[in-house]
N, C-alpha and C. Protein backbone atom coordinates (compact mmCIF):
# COMPACT_ATOMS: atom_id res chain seq x y z
N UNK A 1 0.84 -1.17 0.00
CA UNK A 1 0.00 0.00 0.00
C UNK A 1 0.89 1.24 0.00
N UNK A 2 0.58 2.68 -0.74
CA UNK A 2 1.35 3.69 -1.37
C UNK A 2 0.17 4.50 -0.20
N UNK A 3 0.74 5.72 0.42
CA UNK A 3 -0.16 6.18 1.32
C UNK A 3 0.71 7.50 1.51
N UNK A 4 -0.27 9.04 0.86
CA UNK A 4 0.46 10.33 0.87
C UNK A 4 -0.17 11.09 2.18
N UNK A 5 0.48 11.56 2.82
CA UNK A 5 0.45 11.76 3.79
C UNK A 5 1.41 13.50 3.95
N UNK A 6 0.14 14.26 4.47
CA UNK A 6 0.86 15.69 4.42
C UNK A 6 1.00 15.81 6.02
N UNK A 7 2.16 16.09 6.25
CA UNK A 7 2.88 15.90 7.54
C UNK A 7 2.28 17.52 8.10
N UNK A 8 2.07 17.52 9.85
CA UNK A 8 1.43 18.70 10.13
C UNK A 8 2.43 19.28 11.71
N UNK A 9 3.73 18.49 11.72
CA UNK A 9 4.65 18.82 12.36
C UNK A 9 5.34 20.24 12.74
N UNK A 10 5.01 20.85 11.89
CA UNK A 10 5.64 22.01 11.04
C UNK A 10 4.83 22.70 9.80
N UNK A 11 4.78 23.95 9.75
CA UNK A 11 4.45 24.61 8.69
C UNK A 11 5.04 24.08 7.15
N UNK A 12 6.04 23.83 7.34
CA UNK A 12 6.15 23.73 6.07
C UNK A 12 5.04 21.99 4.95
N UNK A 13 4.50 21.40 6.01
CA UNK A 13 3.35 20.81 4.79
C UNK A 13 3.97 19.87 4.22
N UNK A 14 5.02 18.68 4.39
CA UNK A 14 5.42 18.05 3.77
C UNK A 14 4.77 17.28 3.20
N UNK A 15 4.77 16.74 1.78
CA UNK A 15 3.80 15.91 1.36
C UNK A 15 4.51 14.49 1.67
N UNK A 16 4.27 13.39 2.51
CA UNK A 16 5.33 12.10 2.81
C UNK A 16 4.70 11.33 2.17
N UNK A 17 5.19 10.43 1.99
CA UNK A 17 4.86 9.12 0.74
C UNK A 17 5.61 8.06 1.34
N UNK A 18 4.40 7.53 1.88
CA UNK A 18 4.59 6.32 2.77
C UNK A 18 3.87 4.98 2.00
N UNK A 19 4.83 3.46 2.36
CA UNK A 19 4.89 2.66 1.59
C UNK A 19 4.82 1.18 2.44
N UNK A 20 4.22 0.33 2.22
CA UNK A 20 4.41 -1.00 3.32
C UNK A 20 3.17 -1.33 3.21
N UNK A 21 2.49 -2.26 5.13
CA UNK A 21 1.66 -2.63 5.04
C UNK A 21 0.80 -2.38 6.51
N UNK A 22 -0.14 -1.61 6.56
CA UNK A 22 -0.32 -0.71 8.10
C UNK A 22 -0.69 -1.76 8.67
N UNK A 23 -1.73 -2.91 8.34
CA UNK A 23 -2.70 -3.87 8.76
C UNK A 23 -1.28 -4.89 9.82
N UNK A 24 -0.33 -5.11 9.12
CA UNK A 24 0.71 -5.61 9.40
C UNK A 24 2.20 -4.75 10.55
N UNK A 25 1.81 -3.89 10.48
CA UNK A 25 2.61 -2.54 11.26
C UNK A 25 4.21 -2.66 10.23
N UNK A 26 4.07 -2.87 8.75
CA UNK A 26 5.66 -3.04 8.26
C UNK A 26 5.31 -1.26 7.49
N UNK A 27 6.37 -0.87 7.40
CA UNK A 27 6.84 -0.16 6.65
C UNK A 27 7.90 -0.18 5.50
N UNK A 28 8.16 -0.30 4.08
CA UNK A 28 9.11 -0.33 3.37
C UNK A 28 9.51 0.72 3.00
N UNK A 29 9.30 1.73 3.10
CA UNK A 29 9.56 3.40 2.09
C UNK A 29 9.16 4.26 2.86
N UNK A 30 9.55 5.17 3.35
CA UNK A 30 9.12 6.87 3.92
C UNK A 30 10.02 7.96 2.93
N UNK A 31 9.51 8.75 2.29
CA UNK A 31 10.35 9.64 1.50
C UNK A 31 9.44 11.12 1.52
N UNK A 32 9.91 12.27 1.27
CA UNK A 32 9.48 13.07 0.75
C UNK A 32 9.52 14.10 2.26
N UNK A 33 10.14 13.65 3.50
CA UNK A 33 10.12 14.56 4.47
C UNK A 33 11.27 15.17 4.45
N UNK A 34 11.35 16.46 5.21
CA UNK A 34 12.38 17.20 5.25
C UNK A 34 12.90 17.49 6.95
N UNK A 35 12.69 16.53 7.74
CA UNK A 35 13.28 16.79 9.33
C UNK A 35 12.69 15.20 9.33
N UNK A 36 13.42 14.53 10.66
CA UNK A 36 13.09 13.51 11.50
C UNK A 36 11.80 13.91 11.89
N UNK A 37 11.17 14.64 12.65
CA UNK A 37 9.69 14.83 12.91
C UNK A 37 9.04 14.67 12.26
N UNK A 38 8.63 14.73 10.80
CA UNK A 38 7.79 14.52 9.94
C UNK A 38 8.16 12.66 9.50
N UNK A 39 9.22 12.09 9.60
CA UNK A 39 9.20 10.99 9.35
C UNK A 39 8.43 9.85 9.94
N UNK A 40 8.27 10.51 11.79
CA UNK A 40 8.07 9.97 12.91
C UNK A 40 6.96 9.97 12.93
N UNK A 41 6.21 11.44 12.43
CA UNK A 41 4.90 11.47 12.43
C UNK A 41 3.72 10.39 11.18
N UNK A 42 4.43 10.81 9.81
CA UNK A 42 4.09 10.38 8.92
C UNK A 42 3.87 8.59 9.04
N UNK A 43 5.17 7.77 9.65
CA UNK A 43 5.06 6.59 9.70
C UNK A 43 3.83 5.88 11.02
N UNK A 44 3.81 7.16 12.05
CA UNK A 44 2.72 6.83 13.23
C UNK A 44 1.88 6.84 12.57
N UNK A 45 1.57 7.69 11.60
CA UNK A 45 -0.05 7.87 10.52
C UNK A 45 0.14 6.98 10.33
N UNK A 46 0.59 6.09 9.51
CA UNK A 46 0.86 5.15 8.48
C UNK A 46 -0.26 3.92 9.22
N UNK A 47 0.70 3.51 10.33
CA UNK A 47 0.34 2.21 11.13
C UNK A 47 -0.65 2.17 11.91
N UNK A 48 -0.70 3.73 12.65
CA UNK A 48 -1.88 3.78 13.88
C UNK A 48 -2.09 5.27 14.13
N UNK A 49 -2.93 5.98 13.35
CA UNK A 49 -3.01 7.27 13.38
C UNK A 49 -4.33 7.16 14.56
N UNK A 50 -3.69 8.58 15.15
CA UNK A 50 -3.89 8.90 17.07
C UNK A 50 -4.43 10.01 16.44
N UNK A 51 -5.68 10.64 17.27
CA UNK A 51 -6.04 11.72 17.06
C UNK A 51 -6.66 12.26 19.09
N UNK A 52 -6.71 13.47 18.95
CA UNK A 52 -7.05 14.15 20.34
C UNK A 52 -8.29 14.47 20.10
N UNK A 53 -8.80 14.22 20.63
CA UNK A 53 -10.59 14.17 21.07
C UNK A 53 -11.06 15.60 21.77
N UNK A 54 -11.94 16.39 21.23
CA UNK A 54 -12.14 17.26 21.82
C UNK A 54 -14.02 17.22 21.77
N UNK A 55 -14.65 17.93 22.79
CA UNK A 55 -15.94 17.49 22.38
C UNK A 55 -16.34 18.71 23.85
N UNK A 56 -18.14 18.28 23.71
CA UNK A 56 -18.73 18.64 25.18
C UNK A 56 -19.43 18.13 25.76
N UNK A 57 -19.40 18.38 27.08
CA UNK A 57 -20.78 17.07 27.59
C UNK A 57 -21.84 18.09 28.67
N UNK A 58 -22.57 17.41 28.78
CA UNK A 58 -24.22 17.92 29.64
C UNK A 58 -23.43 18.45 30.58
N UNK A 59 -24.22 19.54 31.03
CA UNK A 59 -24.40 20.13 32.94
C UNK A 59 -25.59 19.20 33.17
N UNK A 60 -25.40 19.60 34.61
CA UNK A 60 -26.98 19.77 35.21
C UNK A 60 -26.22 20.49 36.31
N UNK A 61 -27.69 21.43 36.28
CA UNK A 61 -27.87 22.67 37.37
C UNK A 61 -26.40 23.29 37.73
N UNK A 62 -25.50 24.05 36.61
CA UNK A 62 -25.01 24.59 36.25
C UNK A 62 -26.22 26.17 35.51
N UNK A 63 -25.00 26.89 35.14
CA UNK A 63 -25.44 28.35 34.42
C UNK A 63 -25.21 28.04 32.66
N UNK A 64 -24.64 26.95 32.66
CA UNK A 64 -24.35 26.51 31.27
C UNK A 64 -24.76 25.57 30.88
N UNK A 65 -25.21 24.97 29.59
CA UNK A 65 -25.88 23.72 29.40
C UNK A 65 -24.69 22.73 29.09
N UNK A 66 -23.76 23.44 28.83
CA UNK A 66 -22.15 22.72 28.25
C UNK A 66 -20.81 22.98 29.18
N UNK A 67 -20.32 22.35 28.93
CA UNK A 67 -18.42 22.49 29.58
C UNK A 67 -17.67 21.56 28.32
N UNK A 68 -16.54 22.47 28.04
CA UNK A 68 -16.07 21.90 27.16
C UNK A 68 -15.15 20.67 27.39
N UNK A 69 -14.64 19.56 27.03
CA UNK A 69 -14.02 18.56 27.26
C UNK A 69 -12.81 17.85 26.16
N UNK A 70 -11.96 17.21 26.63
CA UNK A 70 -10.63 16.72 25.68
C UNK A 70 -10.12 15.21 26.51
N UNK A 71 -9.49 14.94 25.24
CA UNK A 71 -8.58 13.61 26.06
C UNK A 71 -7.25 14.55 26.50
N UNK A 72 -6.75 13.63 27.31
CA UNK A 72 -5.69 14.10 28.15
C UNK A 72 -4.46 13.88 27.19
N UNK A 73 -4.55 12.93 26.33
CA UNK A 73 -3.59 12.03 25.17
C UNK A 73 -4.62 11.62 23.57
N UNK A 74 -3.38 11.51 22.78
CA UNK A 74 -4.65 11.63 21.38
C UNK A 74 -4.99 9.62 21.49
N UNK A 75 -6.13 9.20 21.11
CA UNK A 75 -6.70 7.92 21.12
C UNK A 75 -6.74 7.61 19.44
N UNK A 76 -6.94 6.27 19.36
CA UNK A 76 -6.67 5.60 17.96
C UNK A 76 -8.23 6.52 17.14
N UNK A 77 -7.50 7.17 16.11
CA UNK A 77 -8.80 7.43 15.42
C UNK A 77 -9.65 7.02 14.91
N UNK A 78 -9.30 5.40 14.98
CA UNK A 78 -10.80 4.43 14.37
C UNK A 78 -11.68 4.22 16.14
N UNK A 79 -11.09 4.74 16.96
CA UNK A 79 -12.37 4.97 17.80
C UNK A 79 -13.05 5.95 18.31
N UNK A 80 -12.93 7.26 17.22
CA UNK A 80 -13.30 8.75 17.73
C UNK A 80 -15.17 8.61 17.60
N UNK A 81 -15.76 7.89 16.64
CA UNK A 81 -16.71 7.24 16.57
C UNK A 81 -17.72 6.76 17.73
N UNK A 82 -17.30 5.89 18.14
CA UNK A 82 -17.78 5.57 19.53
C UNK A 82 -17.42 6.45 20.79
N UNK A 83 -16.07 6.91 20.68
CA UNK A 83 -15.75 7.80 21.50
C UNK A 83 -16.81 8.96 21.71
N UNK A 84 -17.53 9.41 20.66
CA UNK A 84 -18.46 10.36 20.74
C UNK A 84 -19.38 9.61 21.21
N UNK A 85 -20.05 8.77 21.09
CA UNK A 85 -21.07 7.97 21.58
C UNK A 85 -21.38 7.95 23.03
N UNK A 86 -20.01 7.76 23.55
CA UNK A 86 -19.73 7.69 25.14
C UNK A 86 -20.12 8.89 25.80
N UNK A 87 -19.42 9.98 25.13
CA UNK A 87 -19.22 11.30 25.45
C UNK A 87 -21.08 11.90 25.71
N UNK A 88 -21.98 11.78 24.49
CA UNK A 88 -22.96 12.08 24.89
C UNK A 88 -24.36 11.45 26.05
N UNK A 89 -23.56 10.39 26.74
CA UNK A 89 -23.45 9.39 27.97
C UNK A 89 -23.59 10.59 28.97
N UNK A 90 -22.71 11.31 29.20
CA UNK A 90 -22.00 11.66 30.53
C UNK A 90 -22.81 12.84 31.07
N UNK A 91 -23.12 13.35 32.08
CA UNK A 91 -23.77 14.83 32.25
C UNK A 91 -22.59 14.91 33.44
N UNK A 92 -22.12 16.36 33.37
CA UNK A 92 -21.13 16.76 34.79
C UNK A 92 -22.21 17.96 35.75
N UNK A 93 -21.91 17.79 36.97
CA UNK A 93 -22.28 18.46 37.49
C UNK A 93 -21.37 19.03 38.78
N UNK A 94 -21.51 20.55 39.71
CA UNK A 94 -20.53 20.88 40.13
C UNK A 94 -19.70 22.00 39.87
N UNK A 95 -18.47 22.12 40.45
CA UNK A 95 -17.51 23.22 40.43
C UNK A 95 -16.29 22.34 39.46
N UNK A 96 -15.93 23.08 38.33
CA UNK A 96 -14.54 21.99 37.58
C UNK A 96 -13.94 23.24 36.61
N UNK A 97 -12.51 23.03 36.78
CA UNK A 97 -12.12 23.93 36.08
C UNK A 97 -10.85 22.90 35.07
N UNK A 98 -10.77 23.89 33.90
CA UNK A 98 -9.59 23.16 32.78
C UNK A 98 -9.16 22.48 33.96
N UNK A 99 -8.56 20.87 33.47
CA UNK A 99 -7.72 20.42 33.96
C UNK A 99 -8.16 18.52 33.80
N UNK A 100 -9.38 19.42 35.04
CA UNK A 100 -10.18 18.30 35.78
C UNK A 100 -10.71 16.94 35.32
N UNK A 101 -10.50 16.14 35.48
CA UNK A 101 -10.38 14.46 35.47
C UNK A 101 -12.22 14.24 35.71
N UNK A 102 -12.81 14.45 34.07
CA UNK A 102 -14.08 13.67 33.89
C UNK A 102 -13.95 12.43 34.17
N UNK A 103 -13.40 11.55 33.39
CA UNK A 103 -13.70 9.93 33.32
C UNK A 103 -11.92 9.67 33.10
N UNK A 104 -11.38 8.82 33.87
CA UNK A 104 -10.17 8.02 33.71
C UNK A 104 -9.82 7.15 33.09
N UNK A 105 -9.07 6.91 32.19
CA UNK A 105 -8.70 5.68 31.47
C UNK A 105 -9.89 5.75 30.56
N UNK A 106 -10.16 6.37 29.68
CA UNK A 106 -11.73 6.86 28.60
C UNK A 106 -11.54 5.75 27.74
N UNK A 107 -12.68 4.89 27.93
CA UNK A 107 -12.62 3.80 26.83
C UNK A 107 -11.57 2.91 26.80
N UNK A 108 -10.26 3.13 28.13
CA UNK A 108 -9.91 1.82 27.84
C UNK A 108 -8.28 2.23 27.08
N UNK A 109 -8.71 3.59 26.71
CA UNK A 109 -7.26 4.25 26.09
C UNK A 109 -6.44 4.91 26.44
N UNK A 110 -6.07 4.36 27.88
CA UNK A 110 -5.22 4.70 28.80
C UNK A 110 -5.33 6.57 29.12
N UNK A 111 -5.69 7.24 28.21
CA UNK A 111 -6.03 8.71 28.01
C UNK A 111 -7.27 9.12 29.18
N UNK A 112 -7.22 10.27 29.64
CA UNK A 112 -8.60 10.77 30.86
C UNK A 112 -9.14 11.96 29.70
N UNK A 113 -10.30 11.77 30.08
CA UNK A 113 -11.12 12.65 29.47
C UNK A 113 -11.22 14.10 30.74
N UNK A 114 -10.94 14.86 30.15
CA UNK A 114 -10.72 16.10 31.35
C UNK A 114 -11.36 17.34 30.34
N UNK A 115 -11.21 18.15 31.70
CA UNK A 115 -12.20 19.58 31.05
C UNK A 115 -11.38 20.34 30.62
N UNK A 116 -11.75 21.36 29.30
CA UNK A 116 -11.09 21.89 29.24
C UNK A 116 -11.97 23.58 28.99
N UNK A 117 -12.75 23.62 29.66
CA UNK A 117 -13.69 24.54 29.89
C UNK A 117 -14.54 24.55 31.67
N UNK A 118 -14.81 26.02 32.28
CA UNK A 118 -14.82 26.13 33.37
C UNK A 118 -16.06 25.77 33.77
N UNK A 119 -16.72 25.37 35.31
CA UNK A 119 -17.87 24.96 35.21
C UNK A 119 -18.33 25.63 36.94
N UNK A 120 -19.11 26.58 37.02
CA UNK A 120 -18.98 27.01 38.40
C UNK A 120 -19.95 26.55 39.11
């Protein structure tokens, strides 16, 4: 599998051209980057692209109907899907400011789902 991949390490946009087999975690070819960071990144795409979850979940009896929320770490992006699923699960209620530890270990992906919006 031939897999182009525009690296987002850096401004400069590398277009990488990645080569192997992701299903398998092999890689044969990385070309077209211009720093080690884009190689590192491009080949993590390749095999197991991670993405950071950002989202919101319910109050109750809050001044807001929302607080905004994130993973603490980015989670496999073939489960941002369900990940939302979960997310509209949850209602917070209370005093929480950025930081704060919604749900631990979210789904299992070692990552905490924490706030990243204030809640008085």
């Amino acid at each position: 599998m031939v897999k182009d991949i525009i690296c987002i390490t850096c401004p400069q946009g590398c277009i990488i051209k990645v080569t192997g087999d992701p299903a398998k975690g092999e890689i044969t070819g990385c070309e077209g980057f211009k720093c080690k960071r884009g190689k590192v990144y491009a080949e993590n795409e390749f095999i197991k692209p991670l993405r950071i979850l950002t989202s919101s979940v319910k109050t109750s009896g809050a001044a807001v109907p929302l607080v905004a929320v994130r993973t603490s770490a980015p989670i496999p992006k073939d489960m941002q899907m369900a990940a939302m699923e979960e997310v509209k699960k949850i209602t917070v209620s209370g005093k929480l400011v950025p930081g704060d530890v919604i749900v631990e270990n979210f789904m299992g992906t070692g990552a905490n789902l924490v706030a990243s919006g204030s809640l008085e």
